[in-house]
PDB file of N, CA and C in Angstrom:
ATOM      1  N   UNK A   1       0.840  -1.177   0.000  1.00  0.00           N
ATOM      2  CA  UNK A   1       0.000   0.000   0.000  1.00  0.00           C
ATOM      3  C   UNK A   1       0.884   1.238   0.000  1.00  0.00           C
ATOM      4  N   UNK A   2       0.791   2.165  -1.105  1.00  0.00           N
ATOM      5  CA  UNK A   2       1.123   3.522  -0.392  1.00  0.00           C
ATOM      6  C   UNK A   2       1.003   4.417   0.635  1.00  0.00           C
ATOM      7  N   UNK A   3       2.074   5.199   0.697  1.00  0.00           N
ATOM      8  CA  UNK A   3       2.260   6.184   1.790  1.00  0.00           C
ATOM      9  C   UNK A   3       1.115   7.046   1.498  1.00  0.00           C
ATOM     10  N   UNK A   4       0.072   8.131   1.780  1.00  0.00           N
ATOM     11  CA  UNK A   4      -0.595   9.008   1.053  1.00  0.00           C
ATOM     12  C   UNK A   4       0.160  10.233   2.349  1.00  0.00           C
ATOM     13  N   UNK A   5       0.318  11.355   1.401  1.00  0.00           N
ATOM     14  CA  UNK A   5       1.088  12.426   2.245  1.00  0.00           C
ATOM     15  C   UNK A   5      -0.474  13.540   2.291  1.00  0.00           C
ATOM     16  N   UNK A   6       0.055  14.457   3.411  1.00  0.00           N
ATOM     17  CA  UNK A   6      -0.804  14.801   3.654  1.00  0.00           C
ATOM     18  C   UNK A   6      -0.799  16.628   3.861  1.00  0.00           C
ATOM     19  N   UNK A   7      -1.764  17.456   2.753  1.00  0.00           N
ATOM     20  CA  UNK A   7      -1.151  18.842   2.159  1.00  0.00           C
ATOM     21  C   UNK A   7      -2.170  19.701   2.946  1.00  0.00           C
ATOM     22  N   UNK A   8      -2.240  20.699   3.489  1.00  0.00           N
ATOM     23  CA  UNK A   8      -3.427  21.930   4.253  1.00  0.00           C
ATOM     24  C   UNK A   8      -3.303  22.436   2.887  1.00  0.00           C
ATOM     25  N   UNK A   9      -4.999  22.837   2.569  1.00  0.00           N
ATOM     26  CA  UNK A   9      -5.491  23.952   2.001  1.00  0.00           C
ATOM     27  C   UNK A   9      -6.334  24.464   2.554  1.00  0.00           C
ATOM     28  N   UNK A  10      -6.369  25.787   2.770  1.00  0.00           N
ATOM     29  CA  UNK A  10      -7.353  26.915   3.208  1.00  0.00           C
ATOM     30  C   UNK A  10      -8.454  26.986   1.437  1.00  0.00           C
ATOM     31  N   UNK A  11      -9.443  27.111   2.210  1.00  0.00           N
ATOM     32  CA  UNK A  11     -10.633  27.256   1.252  1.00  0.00           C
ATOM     33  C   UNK A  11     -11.845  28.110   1.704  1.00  0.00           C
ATOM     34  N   UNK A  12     -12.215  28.780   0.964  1.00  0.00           N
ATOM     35  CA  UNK A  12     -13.246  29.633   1.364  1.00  0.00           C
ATOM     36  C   UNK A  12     -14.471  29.229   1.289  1.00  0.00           C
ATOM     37  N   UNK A  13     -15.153  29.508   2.709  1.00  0.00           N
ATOM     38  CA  UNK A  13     -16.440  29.136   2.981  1.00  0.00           C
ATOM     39  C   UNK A  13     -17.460  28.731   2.234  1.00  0.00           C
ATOM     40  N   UNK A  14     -17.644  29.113   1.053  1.00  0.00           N
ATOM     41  CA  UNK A  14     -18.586  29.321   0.085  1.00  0.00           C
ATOM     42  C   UNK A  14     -18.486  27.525  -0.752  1.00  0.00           C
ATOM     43  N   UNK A  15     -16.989  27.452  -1.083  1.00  0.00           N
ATOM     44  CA  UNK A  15     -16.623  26.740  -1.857  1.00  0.00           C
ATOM     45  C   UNK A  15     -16.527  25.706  -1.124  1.00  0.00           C
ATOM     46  N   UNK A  16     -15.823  25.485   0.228  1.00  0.00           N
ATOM     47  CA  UNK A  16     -15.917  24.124   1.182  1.00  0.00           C
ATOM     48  C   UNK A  16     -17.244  24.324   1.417  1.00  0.00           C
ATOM     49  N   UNK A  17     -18.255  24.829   0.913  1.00  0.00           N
ATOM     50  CA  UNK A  17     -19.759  24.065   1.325  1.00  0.00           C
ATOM     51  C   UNK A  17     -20.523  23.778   0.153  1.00  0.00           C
ATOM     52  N   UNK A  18     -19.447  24.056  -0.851  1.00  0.00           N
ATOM     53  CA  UNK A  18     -20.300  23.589  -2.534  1.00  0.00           C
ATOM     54  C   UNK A  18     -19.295  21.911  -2.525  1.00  0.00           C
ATOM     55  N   UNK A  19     -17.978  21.787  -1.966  1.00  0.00           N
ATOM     56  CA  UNK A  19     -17.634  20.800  -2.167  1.00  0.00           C
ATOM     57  C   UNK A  19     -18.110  19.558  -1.411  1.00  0.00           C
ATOM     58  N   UNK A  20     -18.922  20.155   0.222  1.00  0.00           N
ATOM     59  CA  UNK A  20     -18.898  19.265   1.281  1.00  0.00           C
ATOM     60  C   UNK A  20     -20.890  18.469   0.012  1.00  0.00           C
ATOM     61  N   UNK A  21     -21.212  19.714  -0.313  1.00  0.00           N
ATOM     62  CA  UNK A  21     -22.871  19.206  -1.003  1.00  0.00           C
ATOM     63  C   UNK A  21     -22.274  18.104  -2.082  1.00  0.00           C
ATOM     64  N   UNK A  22     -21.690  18.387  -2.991  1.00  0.00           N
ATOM     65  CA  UNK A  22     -20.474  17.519  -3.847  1.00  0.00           C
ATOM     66  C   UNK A  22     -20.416  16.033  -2.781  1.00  0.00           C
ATOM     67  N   UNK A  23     -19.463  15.856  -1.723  1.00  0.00           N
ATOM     68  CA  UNK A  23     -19.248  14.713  -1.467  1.00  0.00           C
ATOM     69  C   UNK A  23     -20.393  14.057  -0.594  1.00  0.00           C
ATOM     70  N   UNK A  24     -21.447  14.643  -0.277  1.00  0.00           N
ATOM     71  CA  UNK A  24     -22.681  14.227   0.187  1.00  0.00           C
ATOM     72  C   UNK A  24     -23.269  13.736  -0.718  1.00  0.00           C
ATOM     73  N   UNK A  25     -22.955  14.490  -1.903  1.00  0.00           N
ATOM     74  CA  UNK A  25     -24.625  13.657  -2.747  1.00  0.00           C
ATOM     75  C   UNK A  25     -23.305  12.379  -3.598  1.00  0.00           C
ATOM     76  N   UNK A  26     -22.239  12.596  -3.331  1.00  0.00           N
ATOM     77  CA  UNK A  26     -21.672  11.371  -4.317  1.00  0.00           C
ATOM     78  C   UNK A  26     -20.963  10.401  -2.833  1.00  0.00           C
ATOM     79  N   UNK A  27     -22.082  10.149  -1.590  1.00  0.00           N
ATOM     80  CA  UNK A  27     -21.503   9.340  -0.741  1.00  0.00           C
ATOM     81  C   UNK A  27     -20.135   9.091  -0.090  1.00  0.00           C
ATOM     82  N   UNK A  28     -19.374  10.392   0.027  1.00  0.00           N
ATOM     83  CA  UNK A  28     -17.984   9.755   0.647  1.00  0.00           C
ATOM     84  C   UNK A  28     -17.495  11.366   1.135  1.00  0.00           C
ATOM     85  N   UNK A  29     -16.582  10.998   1.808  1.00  0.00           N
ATOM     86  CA  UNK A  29     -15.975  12.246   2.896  1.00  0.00           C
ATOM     87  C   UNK A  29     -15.471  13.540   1.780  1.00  0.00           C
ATOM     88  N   UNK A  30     -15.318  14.176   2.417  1.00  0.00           N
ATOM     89  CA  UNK A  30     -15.035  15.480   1.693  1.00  0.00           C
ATOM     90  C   UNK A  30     -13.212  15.583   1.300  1.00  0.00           C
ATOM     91  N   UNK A  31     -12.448  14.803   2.214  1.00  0.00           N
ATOM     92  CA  UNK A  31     -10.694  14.520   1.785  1.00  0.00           C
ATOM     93  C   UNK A  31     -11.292  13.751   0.378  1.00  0.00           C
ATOM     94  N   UNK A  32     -12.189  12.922   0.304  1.00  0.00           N
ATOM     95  CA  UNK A  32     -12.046  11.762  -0.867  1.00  0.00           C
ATOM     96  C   UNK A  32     -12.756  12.338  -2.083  1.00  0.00           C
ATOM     97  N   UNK A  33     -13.656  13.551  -1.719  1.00  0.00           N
ATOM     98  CA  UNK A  33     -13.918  13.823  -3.008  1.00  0.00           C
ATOM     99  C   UNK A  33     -12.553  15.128  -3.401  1.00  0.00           C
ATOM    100  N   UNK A  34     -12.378  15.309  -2.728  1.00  0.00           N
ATOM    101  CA  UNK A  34     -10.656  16.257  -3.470  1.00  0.00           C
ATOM    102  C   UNK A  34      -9.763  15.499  -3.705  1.00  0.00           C
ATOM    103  N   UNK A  35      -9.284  14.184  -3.423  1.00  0.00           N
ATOM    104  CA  UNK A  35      -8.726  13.519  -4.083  1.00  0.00           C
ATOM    105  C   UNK A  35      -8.911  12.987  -5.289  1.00  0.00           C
ATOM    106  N   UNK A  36     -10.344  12.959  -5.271  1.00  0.00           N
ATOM    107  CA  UNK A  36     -10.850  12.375  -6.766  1.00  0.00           C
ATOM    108  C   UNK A  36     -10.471  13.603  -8.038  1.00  0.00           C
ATOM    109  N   UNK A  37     -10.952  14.717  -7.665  1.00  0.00           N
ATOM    110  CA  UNK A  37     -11.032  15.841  -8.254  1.00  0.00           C
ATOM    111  C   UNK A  37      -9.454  15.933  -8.974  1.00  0.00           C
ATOM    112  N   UNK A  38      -8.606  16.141  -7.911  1.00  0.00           N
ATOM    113  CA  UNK A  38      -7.141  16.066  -8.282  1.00  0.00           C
ATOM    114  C   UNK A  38      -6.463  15.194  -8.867  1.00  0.00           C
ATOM    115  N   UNK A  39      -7.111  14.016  -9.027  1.00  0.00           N
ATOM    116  CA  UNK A  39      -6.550  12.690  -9.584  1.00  0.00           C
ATOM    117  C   UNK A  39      -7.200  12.939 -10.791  1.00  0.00           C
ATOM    118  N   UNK A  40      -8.696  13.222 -11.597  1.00  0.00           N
ATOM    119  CA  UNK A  40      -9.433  13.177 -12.324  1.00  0.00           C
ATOM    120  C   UNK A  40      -8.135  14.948 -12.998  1.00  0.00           C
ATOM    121  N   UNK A  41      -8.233  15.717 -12.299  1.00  0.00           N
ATOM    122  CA  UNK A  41      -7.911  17.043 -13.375  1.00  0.00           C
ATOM    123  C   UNK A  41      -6.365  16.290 -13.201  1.00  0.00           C
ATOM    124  N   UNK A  42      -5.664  16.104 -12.850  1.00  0.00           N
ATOM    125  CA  UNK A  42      -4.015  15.058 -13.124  1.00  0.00           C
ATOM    126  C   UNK A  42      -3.995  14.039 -14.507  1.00  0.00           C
ATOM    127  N   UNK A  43      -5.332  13.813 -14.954  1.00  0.00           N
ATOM    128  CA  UNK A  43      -5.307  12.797 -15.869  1.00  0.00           C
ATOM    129  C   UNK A  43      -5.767  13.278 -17.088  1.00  0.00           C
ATOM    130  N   UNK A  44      -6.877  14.350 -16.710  1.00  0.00           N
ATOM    131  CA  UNK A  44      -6.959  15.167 -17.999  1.00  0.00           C
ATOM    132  C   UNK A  44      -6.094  16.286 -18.886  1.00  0.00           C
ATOM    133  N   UNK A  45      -5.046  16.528 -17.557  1.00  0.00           N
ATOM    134  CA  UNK A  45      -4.753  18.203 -18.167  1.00  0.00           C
ATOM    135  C   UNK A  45      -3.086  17.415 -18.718  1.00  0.00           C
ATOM    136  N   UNK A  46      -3.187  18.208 -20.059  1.00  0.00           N
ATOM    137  CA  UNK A  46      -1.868  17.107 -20.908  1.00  0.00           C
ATOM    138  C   UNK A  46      -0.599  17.921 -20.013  1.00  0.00           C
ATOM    139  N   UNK A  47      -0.459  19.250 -19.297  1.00  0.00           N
ATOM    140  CA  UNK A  47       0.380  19.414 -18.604  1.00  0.00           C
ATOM    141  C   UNK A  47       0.822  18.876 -17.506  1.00  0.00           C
ATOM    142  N   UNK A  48      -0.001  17.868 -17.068  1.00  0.00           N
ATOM    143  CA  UNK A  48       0.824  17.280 -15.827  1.00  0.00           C
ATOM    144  C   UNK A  48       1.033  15.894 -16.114  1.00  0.00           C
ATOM    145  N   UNK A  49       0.131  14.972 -17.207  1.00  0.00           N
ATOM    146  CA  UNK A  49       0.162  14.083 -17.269  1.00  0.00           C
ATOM    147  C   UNK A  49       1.032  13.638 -17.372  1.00  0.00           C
ATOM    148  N   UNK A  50       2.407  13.816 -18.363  1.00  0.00           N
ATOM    149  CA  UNK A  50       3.528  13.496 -18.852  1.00  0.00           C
ATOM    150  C   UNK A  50       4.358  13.095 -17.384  1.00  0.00           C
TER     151      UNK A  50
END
């Protein structure tokens, strides 16, 4: 199993409560839907993929 490291972001109110509605209606904690997010835009954007 991997290590998973672990990063603070400050987020503004507005937006940690559009993300927390986000991981409510798609069943899972609010760390796991920003991981998804970051893994999903990591795979699309041809700048990081490489």
């Amino acid at each position: 199993m991997s290590k998973l490291e672990q990063v603070a972001v400050r987020l503004d109110p507005e937006l940690r409560e559009k993300l927390q509605r986000a991981a409510d209606q798609d069943q899972r904690p609010l760390a796991g839907l920003i991981r998804k997010v970051l893994h999903d835009f990591t795979k699309q954007s041809p700048q990081v993929a490489a």
